[in-house]
N, C-alpha and C. Protein backbone atom coordinates (compact mmCIF):
# COMPACT_ATOMS: atom_id res chain seq x y z
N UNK A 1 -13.29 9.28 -3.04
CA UNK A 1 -12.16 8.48 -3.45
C UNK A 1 -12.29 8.17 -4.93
N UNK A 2 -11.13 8.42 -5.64
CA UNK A 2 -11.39 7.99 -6.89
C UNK A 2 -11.26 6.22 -7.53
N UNK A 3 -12.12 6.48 -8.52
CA UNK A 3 -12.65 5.24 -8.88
C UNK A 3 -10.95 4.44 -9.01
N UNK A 4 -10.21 3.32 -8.69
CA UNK A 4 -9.62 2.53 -9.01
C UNK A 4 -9.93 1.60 -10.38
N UNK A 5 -8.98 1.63 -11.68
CA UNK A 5 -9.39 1.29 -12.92
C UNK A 5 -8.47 -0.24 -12.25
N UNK A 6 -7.60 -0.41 -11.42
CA UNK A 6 -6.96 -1.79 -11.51
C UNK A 6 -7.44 -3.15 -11.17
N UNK A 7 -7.62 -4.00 -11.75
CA UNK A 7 -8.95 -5.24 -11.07
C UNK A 7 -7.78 -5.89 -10.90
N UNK A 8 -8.35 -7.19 -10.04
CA UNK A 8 -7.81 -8.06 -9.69
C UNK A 8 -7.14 -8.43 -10.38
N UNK A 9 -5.24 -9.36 -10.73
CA UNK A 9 -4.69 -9.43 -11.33
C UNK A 9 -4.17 -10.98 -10.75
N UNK A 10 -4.76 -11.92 -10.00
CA UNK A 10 -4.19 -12.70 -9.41
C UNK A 10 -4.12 -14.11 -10.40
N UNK A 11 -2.66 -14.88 -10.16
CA UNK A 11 -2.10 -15.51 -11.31
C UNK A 11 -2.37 -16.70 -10.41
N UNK A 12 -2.56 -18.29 -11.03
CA UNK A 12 -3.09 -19.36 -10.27
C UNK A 12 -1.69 -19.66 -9.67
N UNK A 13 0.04 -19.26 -9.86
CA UNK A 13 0.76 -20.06 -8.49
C UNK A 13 0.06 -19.43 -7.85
N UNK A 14 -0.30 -17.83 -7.35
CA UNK A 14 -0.66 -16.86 -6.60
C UNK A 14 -1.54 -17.82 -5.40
N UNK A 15 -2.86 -18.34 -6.29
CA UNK A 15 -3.97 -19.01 -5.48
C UNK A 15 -3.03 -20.10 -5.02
N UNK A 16 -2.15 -21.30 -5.59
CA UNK A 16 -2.06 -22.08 -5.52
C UNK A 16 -1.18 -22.27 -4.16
N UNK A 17 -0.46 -20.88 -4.30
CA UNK A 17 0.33 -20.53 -2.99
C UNK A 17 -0.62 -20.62 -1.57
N UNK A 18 -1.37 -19.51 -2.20
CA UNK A 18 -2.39 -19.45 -0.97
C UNK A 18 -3.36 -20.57 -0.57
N UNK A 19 -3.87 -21.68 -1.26
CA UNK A 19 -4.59 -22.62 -0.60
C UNK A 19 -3.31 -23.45 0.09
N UNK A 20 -2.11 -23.68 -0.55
CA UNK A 20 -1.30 -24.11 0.56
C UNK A 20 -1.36 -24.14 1.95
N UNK A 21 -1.05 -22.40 1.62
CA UNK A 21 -1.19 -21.68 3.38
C UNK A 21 -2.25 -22.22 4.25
N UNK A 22 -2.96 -22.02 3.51
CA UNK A 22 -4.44 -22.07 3.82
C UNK A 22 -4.95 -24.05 4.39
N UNK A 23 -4.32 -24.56 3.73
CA UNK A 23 -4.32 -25.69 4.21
C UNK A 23 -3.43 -26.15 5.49
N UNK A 24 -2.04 -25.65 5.41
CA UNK A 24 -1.38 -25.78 6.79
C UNK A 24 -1.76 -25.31 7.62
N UNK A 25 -2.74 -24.04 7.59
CA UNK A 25 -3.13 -23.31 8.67
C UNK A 25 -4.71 -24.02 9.19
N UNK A 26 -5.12 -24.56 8.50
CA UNK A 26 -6.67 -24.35 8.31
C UNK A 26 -7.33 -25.39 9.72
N UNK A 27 -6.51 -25.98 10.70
CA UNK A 27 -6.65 -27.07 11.66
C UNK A 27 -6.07 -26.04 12.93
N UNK A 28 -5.58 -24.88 12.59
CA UNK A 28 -4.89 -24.05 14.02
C UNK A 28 -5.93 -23.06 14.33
N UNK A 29 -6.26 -22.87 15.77
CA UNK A 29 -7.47 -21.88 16.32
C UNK A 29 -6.65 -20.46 16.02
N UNK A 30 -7.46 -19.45 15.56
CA UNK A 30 -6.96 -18.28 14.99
C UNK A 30 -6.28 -18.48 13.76
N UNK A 31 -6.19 -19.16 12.79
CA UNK A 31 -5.45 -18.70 11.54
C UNK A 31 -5.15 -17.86 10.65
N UNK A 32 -7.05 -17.39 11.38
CA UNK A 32 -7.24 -15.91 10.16
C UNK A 32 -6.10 -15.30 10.12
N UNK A 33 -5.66 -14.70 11.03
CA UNK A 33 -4.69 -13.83 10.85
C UNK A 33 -3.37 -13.90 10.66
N UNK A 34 -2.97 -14.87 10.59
CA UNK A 34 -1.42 -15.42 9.84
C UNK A 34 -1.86 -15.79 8.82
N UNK A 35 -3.10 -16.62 8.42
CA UNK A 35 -3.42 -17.01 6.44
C UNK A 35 -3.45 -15.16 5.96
N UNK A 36 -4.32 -14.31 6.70
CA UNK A 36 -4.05 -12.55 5.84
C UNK A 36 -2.93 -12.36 5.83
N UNK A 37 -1.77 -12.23 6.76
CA UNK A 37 -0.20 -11.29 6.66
C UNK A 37 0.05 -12.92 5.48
N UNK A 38 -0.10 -13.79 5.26
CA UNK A 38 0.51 -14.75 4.62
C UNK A 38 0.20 -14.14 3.11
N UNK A 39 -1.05 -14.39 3.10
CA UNK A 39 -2.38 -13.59 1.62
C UNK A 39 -2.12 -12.58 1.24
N UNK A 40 -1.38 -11.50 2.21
CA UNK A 40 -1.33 -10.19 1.59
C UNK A 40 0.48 -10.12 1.27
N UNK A 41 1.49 -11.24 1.68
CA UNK A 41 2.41 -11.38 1.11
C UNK A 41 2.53 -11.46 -0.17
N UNK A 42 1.65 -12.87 -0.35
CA UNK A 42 1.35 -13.48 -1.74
C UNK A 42 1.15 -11.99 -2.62
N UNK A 43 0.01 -11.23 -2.16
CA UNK A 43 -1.14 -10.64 -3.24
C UNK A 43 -0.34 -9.59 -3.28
N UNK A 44 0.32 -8.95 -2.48
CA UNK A 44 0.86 -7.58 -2.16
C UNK A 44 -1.07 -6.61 -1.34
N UNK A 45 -1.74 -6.74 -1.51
CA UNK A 45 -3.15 -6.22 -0.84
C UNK A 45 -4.04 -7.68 -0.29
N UNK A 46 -4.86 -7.46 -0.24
CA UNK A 46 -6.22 -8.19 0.06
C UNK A 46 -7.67 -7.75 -0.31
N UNK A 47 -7.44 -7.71 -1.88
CA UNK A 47 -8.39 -7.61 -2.60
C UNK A 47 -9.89 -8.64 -2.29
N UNK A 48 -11.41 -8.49 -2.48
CA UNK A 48 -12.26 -9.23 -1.85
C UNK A 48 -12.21 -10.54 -2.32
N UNK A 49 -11.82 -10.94 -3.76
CA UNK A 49 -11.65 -12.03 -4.35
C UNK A 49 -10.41 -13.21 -3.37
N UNK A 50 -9.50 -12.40 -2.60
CA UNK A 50 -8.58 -13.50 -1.78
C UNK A 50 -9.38 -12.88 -0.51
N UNK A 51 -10.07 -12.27 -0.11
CA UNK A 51 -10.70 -12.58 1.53
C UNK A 51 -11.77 -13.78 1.42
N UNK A 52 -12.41 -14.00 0.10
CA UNK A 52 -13.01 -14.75 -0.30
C UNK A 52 -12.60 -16.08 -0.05
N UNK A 53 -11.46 -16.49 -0.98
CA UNK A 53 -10.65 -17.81 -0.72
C UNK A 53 -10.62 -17.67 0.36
N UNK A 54 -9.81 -16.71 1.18
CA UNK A 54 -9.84 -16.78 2.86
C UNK A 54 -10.85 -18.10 3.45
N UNK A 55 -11.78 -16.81 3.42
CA UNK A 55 -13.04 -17.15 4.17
C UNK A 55 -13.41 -18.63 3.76
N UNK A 56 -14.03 -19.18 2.27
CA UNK A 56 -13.90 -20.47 2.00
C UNK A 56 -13.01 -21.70 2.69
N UNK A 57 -11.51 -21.00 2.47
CA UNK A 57 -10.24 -22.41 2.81
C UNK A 57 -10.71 -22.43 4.39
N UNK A 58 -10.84 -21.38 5.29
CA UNK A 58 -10.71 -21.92 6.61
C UNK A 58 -12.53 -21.89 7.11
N UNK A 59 -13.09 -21.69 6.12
CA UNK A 59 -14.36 -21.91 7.11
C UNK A 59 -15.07 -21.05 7.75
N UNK A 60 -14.90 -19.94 7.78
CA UNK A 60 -15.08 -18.99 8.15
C UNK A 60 -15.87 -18.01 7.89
N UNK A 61 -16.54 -17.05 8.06
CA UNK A 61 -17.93 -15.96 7.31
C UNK A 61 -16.82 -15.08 6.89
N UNK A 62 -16.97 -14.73 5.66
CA UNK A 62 -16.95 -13.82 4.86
C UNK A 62 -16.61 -11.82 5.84
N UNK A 63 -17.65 -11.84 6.72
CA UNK A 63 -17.77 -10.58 7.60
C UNK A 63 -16.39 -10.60 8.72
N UNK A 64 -16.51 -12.02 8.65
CA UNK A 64 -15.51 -12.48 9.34
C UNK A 64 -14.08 -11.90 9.52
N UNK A 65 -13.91 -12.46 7.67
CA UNK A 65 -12.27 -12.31 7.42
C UNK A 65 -12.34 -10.60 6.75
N UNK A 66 -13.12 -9.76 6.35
CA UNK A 66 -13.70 -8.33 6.36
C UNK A 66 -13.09 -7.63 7.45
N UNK A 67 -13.96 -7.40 8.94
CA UNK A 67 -13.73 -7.44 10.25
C UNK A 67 -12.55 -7.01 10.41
N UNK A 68 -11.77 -8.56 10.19
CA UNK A 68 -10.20 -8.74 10.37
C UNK A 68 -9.22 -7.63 9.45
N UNK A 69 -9.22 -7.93 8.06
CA UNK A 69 -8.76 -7.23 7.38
C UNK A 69 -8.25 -5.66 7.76
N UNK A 70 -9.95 -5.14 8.10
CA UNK A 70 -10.11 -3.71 7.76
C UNK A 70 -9.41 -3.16 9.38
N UNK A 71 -9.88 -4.24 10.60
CA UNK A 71 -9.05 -3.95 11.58
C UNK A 71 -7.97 -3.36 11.60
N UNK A 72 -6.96 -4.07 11.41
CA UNK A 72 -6.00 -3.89 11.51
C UNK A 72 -4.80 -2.95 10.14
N UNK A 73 -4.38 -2.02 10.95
CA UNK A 73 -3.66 -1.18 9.72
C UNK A 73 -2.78 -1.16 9.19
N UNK A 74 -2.24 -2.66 9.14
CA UNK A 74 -1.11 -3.19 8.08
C UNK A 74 -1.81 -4.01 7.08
N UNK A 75 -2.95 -4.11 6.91
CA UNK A 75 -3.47 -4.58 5.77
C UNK A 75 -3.93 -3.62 5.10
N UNK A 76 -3.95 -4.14 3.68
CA UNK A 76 -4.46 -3.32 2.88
C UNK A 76 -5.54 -3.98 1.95
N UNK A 77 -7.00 -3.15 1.46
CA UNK A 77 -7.55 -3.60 0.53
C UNK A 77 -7.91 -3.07 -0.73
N UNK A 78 -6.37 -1.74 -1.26
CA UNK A 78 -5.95 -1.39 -2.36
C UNK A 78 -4.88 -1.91 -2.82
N UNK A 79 -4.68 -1.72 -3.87
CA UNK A 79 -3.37 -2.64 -4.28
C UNK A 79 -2.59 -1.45 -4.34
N UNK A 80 -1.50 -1.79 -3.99
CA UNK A 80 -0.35 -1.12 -4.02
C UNK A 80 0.60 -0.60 -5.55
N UNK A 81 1.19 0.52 -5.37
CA UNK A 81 1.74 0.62 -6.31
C UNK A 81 3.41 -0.42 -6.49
N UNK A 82 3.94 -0.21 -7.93
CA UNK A 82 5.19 -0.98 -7.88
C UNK A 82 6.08 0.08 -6.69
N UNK A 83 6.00 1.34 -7.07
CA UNK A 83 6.91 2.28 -5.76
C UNK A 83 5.50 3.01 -4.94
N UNK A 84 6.44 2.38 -3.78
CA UNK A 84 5.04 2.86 -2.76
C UNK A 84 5.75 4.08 -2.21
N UNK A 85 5.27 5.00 -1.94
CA UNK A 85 5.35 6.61 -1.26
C UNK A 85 4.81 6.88 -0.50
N UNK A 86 5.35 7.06 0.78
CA UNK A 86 4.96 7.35 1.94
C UNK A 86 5.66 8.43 2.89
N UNK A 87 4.21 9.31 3.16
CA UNK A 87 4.54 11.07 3.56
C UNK A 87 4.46 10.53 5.40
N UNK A 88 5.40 11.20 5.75
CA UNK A 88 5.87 11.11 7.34
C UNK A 88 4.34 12.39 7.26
N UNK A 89 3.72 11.94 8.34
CA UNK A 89 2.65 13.10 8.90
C UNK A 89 3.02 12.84 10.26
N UNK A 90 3.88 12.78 11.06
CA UNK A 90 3.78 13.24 12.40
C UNK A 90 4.28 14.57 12.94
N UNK A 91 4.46 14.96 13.97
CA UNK A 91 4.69 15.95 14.29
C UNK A 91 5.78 16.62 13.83
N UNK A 92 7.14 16.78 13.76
CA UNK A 92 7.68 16.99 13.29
C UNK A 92 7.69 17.45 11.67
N UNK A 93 7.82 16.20 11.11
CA UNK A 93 6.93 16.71 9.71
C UNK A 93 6.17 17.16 9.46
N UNK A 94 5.11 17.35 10.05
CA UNK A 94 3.64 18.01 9.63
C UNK A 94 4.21 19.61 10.30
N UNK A 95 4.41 20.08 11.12
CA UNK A 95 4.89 21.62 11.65
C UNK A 95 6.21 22.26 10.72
N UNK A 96 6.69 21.14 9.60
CA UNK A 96 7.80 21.70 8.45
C UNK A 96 7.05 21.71 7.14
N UNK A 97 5.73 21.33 7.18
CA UNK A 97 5.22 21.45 5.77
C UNK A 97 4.83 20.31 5.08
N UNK A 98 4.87 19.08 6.12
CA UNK A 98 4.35 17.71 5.01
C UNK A 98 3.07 17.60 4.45
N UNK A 99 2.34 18.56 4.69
CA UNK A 99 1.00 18.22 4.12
C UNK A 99 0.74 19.26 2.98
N UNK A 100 2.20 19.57 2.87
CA UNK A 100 2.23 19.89 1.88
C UNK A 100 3.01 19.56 0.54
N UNK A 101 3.93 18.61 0.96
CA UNK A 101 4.67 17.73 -0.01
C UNK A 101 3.52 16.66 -0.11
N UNK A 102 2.86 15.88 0.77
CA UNK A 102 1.48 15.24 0.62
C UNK A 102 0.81 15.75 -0.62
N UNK A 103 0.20 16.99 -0.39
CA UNK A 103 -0.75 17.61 -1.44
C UNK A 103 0.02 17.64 -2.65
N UNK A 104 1.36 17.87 -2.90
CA UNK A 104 2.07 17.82 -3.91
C UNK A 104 2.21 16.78 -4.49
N UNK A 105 2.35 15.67 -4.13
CA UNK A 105 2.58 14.06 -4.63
C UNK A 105 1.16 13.75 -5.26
N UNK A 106 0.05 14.07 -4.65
CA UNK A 106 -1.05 13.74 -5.50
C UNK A 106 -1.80 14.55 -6.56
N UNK A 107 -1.13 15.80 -6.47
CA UNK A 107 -1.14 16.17 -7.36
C UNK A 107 -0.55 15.94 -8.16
N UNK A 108 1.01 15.80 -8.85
CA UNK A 108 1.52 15.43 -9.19
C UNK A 108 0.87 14.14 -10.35
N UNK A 109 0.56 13.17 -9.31
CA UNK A 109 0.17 11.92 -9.51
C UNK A 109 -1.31 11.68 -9.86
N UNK A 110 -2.17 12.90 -9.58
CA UNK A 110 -3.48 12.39 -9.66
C UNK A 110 -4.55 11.74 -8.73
N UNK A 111 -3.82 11.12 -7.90
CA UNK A 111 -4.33 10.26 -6.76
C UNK A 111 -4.13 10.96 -5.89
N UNK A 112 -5.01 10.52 -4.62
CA UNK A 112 -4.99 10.89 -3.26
C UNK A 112 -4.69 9.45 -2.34
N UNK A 113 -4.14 10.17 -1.31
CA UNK A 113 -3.45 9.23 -0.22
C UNK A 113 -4.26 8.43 -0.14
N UNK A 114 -3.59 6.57 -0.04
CA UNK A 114 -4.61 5.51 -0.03
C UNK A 114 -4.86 4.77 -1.98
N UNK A 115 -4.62 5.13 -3.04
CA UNK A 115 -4.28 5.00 -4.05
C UNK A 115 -3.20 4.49 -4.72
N UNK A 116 -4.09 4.17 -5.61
CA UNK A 116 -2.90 3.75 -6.38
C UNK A 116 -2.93 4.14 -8.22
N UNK A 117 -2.16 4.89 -8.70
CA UNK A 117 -1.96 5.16 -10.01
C UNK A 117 -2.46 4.03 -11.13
N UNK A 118 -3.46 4.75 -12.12
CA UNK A 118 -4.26 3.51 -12.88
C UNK A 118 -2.84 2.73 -13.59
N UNK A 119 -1.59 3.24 -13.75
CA UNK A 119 -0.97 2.48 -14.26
C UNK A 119 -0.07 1.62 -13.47
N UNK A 120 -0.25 1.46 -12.32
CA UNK A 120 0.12 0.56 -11.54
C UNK A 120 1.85 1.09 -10.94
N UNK A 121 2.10 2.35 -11.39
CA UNK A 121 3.27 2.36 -11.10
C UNK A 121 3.93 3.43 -9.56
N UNK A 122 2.91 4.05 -9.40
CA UNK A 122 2.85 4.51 -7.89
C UNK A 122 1.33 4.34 -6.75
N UNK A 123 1.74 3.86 -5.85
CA UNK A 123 0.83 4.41 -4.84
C UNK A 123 1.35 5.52 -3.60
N UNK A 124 0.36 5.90 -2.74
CA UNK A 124 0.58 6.96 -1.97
C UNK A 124 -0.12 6.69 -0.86
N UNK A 125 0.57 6.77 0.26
CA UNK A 125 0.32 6.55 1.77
C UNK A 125 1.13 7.57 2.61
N UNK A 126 0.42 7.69 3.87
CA UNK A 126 0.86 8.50 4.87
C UNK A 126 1.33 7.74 6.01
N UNK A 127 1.93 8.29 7.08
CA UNK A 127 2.68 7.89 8.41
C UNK A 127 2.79 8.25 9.55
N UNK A 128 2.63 7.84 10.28
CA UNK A 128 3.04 9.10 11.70
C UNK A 128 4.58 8.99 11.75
N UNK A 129 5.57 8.44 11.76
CA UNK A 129 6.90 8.35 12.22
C UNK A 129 7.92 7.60 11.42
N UNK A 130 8.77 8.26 10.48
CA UNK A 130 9.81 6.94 10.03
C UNK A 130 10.88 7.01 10.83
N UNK A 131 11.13 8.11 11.77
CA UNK A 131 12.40 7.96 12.48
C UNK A 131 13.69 8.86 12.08
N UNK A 132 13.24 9.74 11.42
CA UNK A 132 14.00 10.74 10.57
C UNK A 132 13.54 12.19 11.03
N UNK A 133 13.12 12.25 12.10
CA UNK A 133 12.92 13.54 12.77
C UNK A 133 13.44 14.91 12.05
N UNK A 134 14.87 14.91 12.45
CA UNK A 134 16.12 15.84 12.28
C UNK A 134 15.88 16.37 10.84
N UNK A 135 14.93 15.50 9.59
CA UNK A 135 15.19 15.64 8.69
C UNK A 135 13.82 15.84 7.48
N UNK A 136 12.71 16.37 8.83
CA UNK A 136 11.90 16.99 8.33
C UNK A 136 11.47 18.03 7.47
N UNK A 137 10.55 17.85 6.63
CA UNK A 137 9.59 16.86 6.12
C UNK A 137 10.15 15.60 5.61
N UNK A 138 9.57 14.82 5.73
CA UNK A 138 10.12 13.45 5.08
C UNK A 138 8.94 12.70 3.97
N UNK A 139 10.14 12.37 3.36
CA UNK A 139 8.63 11.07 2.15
C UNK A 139 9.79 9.60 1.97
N UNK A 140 9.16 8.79 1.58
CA UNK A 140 9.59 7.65 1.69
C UNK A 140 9.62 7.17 -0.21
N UNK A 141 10.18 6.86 -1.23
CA UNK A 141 9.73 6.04 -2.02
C UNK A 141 10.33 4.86 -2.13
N UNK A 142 9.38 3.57 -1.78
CA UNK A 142 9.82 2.15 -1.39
C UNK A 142 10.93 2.18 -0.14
N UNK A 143 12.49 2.07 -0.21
CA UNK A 143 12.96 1.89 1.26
C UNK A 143 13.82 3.44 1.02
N UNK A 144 13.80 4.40 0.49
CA UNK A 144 14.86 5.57 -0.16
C UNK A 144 13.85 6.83 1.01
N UNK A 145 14.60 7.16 1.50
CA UNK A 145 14.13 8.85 2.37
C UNK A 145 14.39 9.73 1.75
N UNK A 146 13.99 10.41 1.45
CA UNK A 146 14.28 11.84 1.04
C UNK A 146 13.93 12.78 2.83
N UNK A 147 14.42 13.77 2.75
CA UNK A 147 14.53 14.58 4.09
C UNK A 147 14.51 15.73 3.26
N UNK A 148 14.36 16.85 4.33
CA UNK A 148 13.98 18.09 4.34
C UNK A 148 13.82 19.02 2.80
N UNK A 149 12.44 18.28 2.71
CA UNK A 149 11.58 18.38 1.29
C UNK A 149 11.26 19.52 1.25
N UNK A 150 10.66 20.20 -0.48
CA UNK A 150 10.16 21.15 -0.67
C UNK A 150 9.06 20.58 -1.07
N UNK A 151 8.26 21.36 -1.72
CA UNK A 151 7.12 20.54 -3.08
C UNK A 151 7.62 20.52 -4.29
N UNK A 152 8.65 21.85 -4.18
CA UNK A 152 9.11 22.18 -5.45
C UNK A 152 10.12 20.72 -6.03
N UNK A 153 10.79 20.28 -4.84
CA UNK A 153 11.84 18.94 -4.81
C UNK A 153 10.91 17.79 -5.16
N UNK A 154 9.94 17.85 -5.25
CA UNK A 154 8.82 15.72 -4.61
C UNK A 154 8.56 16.30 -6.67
N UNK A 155 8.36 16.67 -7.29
CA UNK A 155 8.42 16.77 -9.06
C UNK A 155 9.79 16.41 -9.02
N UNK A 156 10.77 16.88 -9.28
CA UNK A 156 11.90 16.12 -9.30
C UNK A 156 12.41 14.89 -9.07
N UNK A 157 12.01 14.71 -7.63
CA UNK A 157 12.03 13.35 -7.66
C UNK A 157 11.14 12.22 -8.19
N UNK A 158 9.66 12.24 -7.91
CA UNK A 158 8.83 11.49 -9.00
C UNK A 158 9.22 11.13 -10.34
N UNK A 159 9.71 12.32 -10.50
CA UNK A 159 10.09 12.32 -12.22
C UNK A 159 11.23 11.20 -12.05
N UNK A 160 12.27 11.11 -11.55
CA UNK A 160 13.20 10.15 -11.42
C UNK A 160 12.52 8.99 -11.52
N UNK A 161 11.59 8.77 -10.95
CA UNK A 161 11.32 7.03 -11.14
C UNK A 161 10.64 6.87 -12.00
N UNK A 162 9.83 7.75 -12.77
CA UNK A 162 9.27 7.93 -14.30
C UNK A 162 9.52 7.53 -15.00
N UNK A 163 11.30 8.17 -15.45
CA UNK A 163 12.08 8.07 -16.35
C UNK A 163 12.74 6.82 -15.99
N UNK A 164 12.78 6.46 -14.68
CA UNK A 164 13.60 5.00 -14.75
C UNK A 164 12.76 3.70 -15.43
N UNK A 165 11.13 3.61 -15.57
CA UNK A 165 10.10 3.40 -15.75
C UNK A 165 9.75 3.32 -17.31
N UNK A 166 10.17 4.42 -17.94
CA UNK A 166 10.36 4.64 -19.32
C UNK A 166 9.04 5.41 -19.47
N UNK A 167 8.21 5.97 -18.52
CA UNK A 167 7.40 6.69 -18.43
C UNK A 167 6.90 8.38 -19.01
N UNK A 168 5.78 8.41 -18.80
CA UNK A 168 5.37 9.72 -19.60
C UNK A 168 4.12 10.80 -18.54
N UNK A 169 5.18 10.27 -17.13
CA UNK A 169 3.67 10.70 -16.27
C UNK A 169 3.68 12.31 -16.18
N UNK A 170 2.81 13.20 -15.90
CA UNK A 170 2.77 14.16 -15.42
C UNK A 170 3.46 14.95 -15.40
C-alpha cells in the first residue's frame, strides 16, 4: 500500500463537535458505535488521533474502539477523497470488464483501491452492487454513475473533475 502523504487535518469545532457527542453518549451501554458513525460524520474517516478521543471520552481501551472500527465495513481509517470513486465489482460488472476500469482509475490516479490521492482530491474504492446491473461495468464518482464503461472512457471522465478542480492531474 502506498505511503499516504495526508496527516491528520482535524480543526477544534471538529473535536469540539465530537466531545459533544461524546458526552451525550458517554452514560448509554454501547455508545461506541453511534459516537464512530457520529466521528466518522464529523471527520469524514477515523483517523487514530479521533479513535483516540473515542476511546478517552467514553472510557474505553483503545483495542477497543480499533476492534470496532476495523470491524465493520462502513468505516473507514483512510481519509477520503473530496470525489470518492467507486468501481461496482460484482458480478455483473466484473464478467463486462470492471477490473478493468478499476486498474484504469488507479492508474490514471496513481493510487490503488482503498486510497486516497496526496492531493486530497480523489479517492478510490470498490463494491459489490450499486444496482445498475443493465448497465455494466459501472463506477460511481460521489452520487454520478457512469454505466457501460470502457477504460478508454474512466480518462475522460477523471479529467472532467480535474478541470472542474482547476487541476493538472495525470
Amino acid at each position: 500500500m502506498a505511503e499516504n502523504s495526508l496527516s491528520f487535518q482535524g480543526t477544534k469545532a471538529q473535536e469540539e463537535q465530537l466531545m459533544s457527542v461524546i458526552e451525550q453518549n458517554k452514560s448509554i451501554p454501547g455508545a461506541l458505535l453511534p459516537v464512530l458513525h457520529e466521528a466518522q460524520e464529523i471527520y469524514g474517516y477515523l483517523p487514530i488521533e479521533v479513535q483516540q478521543m473515542v476511546a478517552d471520552g467514553l472510557g474505553v481501551s483503545m483495542s477497543e474502539v480499533y476492534g470496532v472500527a476495523t470491524f465493520y465495513s462502513r468505516f473507514s481509517l483512510t481519509p477520503k477523497g473530496k470525489h470518492k470513486i467507486s468501481v461496482c465489482l460484482g458480478t455483473a460488472c466484473y464478467v463486462k470488464g470492471a477490473d478493468k476500469i478499476l486498474a484504469e482509475i488507479e492508474n490514471k490516479l496513481g493510487i490503488k483501491s482503498g486510497e486516497c490521492t496526496p492531493d486530497g482530491l480523489f479517492s478510490i474504492d470498490s463494491c459489490r452492487c450499486v444496482g445498475a446491473c443493465g448497465l455494466a461495468p459501472v463506477m460511481m464518482v460521489d452520487e454520478e454513475v457512469y454505466g457501460k464503461l470502457t477504460p478508454k472512457e474512466v480518462g475522460k471522465i477523471l479529467d472532467k473533475y480535474i478541470a472542474e478542480e482547476g487541476g493538472a492531474q495525470a
